[in-house]
C-alpha atoms as a PDB file:
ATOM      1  CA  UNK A   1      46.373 -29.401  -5.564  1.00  0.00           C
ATOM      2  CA  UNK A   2      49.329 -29.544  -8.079  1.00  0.00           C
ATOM      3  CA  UNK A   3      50.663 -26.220  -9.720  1.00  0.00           C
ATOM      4  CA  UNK A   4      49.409 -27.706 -12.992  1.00  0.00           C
ATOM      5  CA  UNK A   5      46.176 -27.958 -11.752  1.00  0.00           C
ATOM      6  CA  UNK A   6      45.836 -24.353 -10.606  1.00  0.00           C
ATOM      7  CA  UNK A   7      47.571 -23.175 -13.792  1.00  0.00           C
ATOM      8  CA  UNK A   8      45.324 -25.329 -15.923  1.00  0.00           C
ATOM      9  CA  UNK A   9      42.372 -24.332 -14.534  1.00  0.00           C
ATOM     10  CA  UNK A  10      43.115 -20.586 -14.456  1.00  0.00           C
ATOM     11  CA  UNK A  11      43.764 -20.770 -18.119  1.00  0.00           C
ATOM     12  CA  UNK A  12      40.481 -22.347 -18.577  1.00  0.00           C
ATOM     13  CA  UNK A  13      38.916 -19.526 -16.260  1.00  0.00           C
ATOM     14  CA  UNK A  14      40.148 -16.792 -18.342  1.00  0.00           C
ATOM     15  CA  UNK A  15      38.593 -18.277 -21.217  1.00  0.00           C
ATOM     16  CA  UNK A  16      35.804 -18.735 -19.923  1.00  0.00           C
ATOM     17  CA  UNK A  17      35.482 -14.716 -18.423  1.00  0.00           C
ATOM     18  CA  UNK A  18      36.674 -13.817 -21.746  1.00  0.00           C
ATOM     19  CA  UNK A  19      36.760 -15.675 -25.013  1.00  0.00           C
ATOM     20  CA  UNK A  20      32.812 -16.677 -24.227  1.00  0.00           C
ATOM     21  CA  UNK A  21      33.003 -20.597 -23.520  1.00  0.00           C
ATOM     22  CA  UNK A  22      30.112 -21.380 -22.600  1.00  0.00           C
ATOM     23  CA  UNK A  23      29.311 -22.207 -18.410  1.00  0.00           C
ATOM     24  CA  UNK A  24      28.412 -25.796 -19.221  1.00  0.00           C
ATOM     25  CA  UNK A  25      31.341 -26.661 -21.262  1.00  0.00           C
ATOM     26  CA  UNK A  26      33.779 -24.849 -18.494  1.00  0.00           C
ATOM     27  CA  UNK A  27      32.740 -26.724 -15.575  1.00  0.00           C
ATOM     28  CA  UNK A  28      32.746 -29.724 -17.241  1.00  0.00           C
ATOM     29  CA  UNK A  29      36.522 -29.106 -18.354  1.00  0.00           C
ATOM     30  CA  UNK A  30      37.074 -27.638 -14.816  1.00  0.00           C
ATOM     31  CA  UNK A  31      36.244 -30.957 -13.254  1.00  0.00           C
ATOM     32  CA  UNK A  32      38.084 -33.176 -15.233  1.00  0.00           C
ATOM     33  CA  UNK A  33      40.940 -31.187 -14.850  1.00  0.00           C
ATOM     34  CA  UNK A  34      40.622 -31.246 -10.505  1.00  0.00           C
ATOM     35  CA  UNK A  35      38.944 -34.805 -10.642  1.00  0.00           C
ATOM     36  CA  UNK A  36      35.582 -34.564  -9.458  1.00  0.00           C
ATOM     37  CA  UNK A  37      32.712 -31.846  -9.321  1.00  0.00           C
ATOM     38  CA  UNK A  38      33.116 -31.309  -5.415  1.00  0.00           C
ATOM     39  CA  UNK A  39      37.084 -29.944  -5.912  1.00  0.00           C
ATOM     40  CA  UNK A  40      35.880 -28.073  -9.254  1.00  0.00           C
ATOM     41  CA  UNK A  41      33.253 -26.042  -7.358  1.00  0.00           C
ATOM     42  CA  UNK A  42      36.299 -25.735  -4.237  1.00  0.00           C
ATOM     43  CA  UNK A  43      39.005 -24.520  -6.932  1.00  0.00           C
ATOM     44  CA  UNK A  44      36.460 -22.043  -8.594  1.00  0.00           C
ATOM     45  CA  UNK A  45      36.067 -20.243  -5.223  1.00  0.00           C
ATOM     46  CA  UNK A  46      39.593 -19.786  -5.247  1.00  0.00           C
ATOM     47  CA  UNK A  47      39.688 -18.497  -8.979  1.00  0.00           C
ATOM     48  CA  UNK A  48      36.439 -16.334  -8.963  1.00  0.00           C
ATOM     49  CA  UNK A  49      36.173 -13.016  -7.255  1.00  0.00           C
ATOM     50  CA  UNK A  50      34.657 -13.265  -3.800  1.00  0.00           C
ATOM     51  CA  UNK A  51      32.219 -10.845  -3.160  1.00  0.00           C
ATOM     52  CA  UNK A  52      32.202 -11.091   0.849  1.00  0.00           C
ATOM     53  CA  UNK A  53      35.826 -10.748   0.615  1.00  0.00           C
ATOM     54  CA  UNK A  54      37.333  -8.050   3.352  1.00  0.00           C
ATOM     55  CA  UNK A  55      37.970  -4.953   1.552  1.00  0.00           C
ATOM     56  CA  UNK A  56      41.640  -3.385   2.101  1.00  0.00           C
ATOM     57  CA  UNK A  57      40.360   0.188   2.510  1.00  0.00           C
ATOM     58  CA  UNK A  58      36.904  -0.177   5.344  1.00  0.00           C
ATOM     59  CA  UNK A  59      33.671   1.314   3.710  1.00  0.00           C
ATOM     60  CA  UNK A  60      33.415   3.570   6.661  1.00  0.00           C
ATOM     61  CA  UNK A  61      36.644   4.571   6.560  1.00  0.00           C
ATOM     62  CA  UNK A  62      36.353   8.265   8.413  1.00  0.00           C
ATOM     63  CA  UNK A  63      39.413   9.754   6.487  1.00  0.00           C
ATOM     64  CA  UNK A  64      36.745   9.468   3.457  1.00  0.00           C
ATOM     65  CA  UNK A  65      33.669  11.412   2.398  1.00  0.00           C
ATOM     66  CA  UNK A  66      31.628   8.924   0.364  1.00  0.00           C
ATOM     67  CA  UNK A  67      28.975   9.311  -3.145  1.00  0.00           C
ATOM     68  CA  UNK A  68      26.822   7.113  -4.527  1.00  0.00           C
ATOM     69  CA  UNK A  69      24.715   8.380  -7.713  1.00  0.00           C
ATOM     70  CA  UNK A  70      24.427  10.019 -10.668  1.00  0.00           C
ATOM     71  CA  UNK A  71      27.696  11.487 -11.999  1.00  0.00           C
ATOM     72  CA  UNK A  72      25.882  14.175 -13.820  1.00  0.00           C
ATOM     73  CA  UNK A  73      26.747  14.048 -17.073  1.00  0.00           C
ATOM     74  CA  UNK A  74      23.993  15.375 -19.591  1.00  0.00           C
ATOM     75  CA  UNK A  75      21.470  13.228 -21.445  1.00  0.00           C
ATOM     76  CA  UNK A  76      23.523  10.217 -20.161  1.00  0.00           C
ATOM     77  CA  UNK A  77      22.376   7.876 -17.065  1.00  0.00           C
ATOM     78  CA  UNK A  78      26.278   7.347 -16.030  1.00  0.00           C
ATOM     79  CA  UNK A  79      26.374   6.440 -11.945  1.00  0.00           C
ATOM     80  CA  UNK A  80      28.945   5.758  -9.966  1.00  0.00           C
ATOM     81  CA  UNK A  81      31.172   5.429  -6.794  1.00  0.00           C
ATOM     82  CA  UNK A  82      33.097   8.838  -5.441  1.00  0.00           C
ATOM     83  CA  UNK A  83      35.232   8.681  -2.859  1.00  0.00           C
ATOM     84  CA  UNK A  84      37.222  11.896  -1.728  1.00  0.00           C
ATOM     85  CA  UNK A  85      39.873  12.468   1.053  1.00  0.00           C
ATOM     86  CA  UNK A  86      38.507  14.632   4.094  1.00  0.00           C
ATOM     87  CA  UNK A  87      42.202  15.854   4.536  1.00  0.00           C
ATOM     88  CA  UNK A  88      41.867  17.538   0.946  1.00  0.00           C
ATOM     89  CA  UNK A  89      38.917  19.903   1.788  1.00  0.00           C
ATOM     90  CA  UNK A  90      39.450  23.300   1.107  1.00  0.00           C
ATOM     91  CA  UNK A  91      42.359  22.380  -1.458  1.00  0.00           C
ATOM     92  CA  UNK A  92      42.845  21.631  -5.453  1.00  0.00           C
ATOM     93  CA  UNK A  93      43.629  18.033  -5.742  1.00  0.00           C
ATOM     94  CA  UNK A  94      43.585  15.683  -9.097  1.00  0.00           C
ATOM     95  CA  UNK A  95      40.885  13.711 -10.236  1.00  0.00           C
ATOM     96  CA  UNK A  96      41.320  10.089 -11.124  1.00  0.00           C
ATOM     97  CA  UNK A  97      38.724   7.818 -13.059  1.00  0.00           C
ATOM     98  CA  UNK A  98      38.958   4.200 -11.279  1.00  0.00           C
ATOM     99  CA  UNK A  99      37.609   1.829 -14.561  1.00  0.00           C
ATOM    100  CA  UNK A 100      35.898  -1.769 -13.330  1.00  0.00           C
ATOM    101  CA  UNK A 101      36.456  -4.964 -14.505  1.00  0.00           C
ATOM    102  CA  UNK A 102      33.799  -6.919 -16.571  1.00  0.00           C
ATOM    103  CA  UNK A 103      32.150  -7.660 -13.378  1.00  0.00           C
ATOM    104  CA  UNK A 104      31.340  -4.087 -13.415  1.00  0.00           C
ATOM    105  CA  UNK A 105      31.606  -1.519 -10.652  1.00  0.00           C
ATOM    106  CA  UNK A 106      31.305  -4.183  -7.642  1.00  0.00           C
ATOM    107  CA  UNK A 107      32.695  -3.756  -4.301  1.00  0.00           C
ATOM    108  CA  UNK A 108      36.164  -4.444  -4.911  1.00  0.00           C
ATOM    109  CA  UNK A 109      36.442  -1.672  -7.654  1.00  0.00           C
ATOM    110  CA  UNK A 110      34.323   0.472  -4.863  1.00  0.00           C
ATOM    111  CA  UNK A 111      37.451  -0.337  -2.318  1.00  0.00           C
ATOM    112  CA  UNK A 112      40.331   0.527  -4.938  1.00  0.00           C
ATOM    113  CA  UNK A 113      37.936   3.943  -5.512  1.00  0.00           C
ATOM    114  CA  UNK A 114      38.739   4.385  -1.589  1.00  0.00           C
ATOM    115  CA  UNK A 115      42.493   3.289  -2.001  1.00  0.00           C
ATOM    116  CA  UNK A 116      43.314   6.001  -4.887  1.00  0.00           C
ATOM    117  CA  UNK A 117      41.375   8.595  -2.816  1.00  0.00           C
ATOM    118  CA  UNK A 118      43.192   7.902   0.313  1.00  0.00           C
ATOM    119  CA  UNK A 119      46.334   9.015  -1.877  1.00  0.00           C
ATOM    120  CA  UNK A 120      45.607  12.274  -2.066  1.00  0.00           C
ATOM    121  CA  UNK A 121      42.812  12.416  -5.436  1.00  0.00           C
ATOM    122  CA  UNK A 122      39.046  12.937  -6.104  1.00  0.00           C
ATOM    123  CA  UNK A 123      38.501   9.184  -7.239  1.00  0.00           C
ATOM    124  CA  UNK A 124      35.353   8.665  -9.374  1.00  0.00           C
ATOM    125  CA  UNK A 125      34.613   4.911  -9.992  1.00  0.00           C
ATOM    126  CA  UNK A 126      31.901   4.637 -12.990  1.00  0.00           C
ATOM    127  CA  UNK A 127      29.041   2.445 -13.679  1.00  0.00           C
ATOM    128  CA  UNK A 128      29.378   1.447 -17.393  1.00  0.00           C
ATOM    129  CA  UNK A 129      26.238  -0.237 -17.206  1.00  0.00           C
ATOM    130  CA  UNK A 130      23.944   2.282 -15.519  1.00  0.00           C
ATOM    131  CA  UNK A 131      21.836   1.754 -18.615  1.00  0.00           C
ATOM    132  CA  UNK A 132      20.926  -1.037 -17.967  1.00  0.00           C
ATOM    133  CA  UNK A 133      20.260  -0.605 -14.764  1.00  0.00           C
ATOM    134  CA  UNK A 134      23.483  -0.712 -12.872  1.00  0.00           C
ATOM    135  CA  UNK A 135      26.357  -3.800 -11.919  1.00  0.00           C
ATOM    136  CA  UNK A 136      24.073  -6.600 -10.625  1.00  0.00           C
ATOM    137  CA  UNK A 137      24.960  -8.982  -7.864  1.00  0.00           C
ATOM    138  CA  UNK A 138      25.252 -11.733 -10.167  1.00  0.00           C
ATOM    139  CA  UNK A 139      28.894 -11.558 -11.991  1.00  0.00           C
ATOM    140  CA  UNK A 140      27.833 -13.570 -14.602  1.00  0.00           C
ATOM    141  CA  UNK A 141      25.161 -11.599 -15.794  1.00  0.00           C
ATOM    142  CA  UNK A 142      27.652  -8.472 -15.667  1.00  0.00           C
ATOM    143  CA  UNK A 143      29.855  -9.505 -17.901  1.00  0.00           C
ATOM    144  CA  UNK A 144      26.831 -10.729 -20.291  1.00  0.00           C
ATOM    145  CA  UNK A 145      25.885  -7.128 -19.951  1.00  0.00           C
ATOM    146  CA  UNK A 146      29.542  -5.622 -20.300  1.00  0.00           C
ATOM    147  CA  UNK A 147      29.494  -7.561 -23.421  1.00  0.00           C
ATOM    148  CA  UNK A 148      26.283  -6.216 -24.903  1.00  0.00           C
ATOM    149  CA  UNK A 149      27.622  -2.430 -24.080  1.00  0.00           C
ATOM    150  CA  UNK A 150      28.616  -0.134 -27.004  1.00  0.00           C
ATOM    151  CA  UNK A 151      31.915   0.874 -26.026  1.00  0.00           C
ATOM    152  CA  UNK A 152      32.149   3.662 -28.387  1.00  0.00           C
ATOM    153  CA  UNK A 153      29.439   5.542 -26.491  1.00  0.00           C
ATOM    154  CA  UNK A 154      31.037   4.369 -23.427  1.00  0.00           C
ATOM    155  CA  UNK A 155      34.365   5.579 -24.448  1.00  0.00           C
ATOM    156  CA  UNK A 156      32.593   9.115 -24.763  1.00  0.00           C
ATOM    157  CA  UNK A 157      31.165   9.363 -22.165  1.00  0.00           C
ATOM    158  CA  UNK A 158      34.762   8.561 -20.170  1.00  0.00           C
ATOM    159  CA  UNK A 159      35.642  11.438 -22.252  1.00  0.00           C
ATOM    160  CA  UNK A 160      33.155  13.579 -21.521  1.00  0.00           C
ATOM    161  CA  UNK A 161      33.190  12.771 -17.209  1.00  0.00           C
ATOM    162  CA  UNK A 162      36.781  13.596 -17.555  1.00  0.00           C
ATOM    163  CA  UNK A 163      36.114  17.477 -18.775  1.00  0.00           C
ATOM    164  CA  UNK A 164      33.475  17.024 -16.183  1.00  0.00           C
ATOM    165  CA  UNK A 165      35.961  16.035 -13.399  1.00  0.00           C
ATOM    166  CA  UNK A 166      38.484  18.642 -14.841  1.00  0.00           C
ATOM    167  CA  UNK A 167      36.247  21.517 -14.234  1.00  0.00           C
ATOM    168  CA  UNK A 168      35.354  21.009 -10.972  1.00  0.00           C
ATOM    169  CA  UNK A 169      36.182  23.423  -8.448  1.00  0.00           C
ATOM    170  CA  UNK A 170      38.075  21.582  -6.419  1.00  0.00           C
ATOM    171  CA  UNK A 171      40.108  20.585  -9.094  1.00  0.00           C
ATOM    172  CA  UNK A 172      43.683  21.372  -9.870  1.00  0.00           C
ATOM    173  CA  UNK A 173      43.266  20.719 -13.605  1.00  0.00           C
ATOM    174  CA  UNK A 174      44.645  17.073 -13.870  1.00  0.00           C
ATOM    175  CA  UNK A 175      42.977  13.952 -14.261  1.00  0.00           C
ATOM    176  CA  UNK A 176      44.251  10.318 -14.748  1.00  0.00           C
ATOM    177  CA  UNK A 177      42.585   7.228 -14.957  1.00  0.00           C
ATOM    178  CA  UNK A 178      43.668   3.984 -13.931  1.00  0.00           C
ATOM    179  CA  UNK A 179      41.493   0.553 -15.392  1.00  0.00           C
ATOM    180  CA  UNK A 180      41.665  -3.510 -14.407  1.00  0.00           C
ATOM    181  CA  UNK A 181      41.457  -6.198 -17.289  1.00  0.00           C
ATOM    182  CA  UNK A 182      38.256  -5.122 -19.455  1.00  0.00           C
ATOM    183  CA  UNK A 183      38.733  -1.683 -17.374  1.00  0.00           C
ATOM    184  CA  UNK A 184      42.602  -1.745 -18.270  1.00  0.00           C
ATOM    185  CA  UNK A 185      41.961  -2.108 -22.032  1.00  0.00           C
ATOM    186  CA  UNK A 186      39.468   0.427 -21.811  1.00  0.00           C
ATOM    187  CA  UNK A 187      41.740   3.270 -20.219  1.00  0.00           C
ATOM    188  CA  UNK A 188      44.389   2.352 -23.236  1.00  0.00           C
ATOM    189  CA  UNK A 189      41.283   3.238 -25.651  1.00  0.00           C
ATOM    190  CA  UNK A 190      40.292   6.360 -23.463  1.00  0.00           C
ATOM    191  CA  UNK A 191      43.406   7.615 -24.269  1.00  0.00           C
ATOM    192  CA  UNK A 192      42.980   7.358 -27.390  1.00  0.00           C
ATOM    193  CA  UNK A 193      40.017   8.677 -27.429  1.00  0.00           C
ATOM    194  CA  UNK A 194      40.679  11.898 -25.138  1.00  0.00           C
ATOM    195  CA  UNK A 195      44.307  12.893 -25.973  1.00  0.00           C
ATOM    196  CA  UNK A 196      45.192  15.742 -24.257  1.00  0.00           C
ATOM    197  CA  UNK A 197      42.350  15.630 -22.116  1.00  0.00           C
ATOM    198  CA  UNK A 198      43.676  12.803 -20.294  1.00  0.00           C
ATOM    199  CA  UNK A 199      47.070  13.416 -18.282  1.00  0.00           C
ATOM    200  CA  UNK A 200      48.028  10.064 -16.963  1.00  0.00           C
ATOM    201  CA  UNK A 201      46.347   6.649 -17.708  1.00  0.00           C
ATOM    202  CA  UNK A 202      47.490   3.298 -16.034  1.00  0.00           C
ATOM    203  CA  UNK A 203      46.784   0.249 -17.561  1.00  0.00           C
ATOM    204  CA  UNK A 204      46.663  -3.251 -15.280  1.00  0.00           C
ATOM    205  CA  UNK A 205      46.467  -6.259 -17.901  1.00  0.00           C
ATOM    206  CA  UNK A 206      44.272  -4.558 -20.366  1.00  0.00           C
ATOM    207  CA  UNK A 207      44.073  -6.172 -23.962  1.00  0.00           C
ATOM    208  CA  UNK A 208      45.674  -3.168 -25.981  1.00  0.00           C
ATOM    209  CA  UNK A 209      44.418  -1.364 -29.129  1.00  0.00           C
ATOM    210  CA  UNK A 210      45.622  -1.566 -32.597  1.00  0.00           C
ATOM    211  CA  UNK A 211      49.164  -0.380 -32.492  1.00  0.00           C
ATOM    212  CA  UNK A 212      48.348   2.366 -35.101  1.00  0.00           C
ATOM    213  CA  UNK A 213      46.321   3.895 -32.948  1.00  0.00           C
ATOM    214  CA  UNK A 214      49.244   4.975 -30.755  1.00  0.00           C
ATOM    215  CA  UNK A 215      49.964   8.519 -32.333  1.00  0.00           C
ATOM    216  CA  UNK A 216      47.026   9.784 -30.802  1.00  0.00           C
ATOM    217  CA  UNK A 217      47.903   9.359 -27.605  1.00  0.00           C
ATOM    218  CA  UNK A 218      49.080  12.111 -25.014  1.00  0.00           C
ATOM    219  CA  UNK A 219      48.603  10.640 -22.044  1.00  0.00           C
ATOM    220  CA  UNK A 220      51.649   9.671 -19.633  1.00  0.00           C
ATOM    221  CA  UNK A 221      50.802   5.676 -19.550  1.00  0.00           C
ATOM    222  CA  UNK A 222      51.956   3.125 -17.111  1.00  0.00           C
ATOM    223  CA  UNK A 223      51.097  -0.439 -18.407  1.00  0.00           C
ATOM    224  CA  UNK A 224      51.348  -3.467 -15.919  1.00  0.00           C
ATOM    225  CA  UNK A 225      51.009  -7.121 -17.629  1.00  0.00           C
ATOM    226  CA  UNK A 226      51.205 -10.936 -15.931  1.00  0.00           C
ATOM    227  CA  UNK A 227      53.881 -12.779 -16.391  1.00  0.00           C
ATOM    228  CA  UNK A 228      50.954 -15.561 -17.288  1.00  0.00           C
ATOM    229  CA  UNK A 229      49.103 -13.964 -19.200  1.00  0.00           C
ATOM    230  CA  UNK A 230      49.374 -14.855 -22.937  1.00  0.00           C
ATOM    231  CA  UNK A 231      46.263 -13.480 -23.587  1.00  0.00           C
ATOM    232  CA  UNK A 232      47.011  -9.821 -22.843  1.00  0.00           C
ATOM    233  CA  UNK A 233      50.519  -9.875 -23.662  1.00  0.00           C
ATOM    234  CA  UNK A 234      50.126 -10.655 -26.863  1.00  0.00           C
ATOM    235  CA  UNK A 235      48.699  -7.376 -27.804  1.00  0.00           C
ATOM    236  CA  UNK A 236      50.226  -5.183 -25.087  1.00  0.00           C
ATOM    237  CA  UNK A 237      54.131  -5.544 -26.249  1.00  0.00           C
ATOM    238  CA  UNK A 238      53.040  -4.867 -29.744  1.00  0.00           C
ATOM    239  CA  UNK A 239      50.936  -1.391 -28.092  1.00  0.00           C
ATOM    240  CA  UNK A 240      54.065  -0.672 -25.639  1.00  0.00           C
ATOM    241  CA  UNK A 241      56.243  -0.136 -28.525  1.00  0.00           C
ATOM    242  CA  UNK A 242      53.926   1.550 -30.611  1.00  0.00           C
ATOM    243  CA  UNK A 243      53.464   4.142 -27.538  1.00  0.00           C
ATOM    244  CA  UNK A 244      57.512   4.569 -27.326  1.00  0.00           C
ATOM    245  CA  UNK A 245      58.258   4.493 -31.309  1.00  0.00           C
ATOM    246  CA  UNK A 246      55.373   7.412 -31.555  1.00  0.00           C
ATOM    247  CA  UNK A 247      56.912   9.545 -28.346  1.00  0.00           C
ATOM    248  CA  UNK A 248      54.443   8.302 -25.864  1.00  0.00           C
ATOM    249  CA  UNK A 249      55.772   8.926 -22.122  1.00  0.00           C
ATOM    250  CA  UNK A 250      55.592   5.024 -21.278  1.00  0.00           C
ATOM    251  CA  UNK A 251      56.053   2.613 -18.929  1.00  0.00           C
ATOM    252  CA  UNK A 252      55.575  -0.881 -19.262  1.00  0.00           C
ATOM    253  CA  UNK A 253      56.353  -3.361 -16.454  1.00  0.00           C
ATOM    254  CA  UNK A 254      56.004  -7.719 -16.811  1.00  0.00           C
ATOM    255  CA  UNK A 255      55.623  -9.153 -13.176  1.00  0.00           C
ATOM    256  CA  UNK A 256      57.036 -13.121 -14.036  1.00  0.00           C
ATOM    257  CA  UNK A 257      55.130 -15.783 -12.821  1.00  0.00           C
ATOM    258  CA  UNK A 258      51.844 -13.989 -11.991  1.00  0.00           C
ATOM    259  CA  UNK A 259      48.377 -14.362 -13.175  1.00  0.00           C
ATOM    260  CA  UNK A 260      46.033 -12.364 -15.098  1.00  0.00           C
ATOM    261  CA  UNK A 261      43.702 -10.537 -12.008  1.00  0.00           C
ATOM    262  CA  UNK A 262      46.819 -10.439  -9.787  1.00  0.00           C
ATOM    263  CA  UNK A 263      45.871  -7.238  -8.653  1.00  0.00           C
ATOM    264  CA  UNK A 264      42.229  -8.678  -7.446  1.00  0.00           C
ATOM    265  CA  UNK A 265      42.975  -9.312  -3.549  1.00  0.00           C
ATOM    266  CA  UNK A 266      39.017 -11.164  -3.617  1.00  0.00           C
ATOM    267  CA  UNK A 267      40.585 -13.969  -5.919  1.00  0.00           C
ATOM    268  CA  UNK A 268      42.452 -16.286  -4.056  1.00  0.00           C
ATOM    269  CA  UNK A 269      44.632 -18.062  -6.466  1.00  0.00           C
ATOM    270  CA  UNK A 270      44.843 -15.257  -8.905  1.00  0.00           C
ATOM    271  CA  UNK A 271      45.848 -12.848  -6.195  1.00  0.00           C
ATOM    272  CA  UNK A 272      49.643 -12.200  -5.881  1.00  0.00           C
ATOM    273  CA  UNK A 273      49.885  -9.883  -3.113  1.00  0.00           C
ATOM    274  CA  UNK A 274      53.716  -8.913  -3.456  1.00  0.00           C
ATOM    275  CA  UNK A 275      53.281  -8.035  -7.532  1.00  0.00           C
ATOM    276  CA  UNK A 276      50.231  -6.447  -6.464  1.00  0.00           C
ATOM    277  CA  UNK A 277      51.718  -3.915  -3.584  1.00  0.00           C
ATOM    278  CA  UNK A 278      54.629  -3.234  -6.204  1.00  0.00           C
ATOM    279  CA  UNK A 279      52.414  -2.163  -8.911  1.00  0.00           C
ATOM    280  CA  UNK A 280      50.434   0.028  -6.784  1.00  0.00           C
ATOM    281  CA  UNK A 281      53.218   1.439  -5.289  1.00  0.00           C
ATOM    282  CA  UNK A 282      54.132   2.163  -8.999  1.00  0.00           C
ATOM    283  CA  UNK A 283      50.821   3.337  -9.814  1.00  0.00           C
ATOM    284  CA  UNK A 284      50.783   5.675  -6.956  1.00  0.00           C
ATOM    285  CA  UNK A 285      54.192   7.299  -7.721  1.00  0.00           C
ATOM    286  CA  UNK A 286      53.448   7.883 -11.154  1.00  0.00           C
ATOM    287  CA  UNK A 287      50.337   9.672 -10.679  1.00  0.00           C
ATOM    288  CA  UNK A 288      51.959  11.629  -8.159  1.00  0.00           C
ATOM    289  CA  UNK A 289      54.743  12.583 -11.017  1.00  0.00           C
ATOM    290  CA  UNK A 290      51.711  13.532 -13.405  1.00  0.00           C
ATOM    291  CA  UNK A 291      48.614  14.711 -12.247  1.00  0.00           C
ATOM    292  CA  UNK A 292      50.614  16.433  -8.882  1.00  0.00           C
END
């Protein structure tokens, strides 16, 4: 397979996960671009999230005490994924909010839940579409649902689970959040949202707000973009230097020649594994610098 053929059909992907083009009309496109319908379905494998794909932190892990369930907020059905560090009993550690993708909280988001918790934080990994009766199997139909959420109630009640976190007894009165895609666009908005009550948000190729809404952020942000990614960057260099013009404690970093989802170690060919240990290592530093 050519590099123009992987970087055609990714852009084609992407449009189809998030400018709505229609399933028929994509894999129709997808195999004239790779030449016939049996190395369109092969390529999309390679694209797609995989589901069965090895997670980096094991389910079982024993350093880990696991939750699955409600997340308790009042008069809302908000589930979710908590994963906390065994080594941390006993002690006041952060809380970090781990936002999913518009596949919603799958196993992948589940396993970066596990990776932020093995760093030391209470990680809580929300459903946003427990009201509708949770992330299905089908991705798909997730990201039918994440489109038919109303993110404005959503948005509260991100605001509202991080006073929740924050008063916790375990906590030491910190709590970041850190969002992927549709999840990184929507910790940019929690922050605007929360202000103050938000102490560190990172931002992995989220589609950014309207640059006016930058004042009203408090929030230490981290922002990580593609190099490929025209989509995203588009609106996130406009938002980065909104955040630094209105005194925002930013940091904004372009990895070249990656694609959107390079974080996403279950997607093959969108998967760059040395931009992805980088920004992590990133991300983990600066939430050490703000929520420690």
């Amino acid at each position: 397979m050519s590099e123009d053929v992987r970087a055609a059909a990714i852009r084609l992907y992407d449009r189809f996960t998030h400018e709505g083009l229609d399933r028929r009309a994509f894999m129709a496109e997808l195999t004239r671009i790779s030449g016939s319908a049996a190395a369109a379905n092969a390529l999309l494998l390679g694209i797609a999230a995989s589901p069965a794909a090895a997670a980096i932190v094991p389910e079982n892990d024993d350093r880990l005490i696991i939750r699955r369930g409600s997340l308790g907020l009042k008069g809302r059905a908000l589930n979710g994924y908590v994963a906390t560090p065994k080594a941390a009993a006993g002690k006041k550690i952060p809380g970090v909010i781990v936002i999913h993708e518009n596949r919603g909280l799958n196993r992948h988001i589940q396993d970066v839940a596990r990776r932020v918790a093995l760093g030391g934080y209470f990680a809580v990994a929300p459903d946003f579409l427990s009201e509708m009766g949770g992330t299905p199997a089908d991705e798909d139909k997730a990201r039918e649902m994440i489109g038919r959420l109303e993110l404005q109630g959503s948005v509260a009640d991100a605001v509202a689970l991080l006073g929740a976190t924050r008063a916790l007894d375990h906590s030491n009165g910190k709590v970041g959040a850190v969002g992927f895609c549709w999840g990184g666009a929507f910790v940019n908005r929690l922050a605007v949202a929360a202000g103050d009550g938000l102490d560190a948000g990172v931002a992995y190729y989220g589609p950014a707000p309207d640059p006016l809404e930058a004042a009203k952020v408090k929030a230490a942000m981290l922002l990580h973009y593609a190099g490929n990614d025209e989509r995203v960057n588009k609106t996130g260099g406009p938002w980065a230097a909104a955040l630094k013009k209105a005194g925002a404690n930013v940091t904004a970093h372009t990895y070249p020649g990656v694609e959107h989802a390079f974080n996403n170690d279950t997607s093959a060919e969108r998967y760059d594994k040395a931009a992805a240990d980088l920004a992590w290592r990133r991300t983990m530093d600066f939430l050490g610098r703000h929520l420690g």
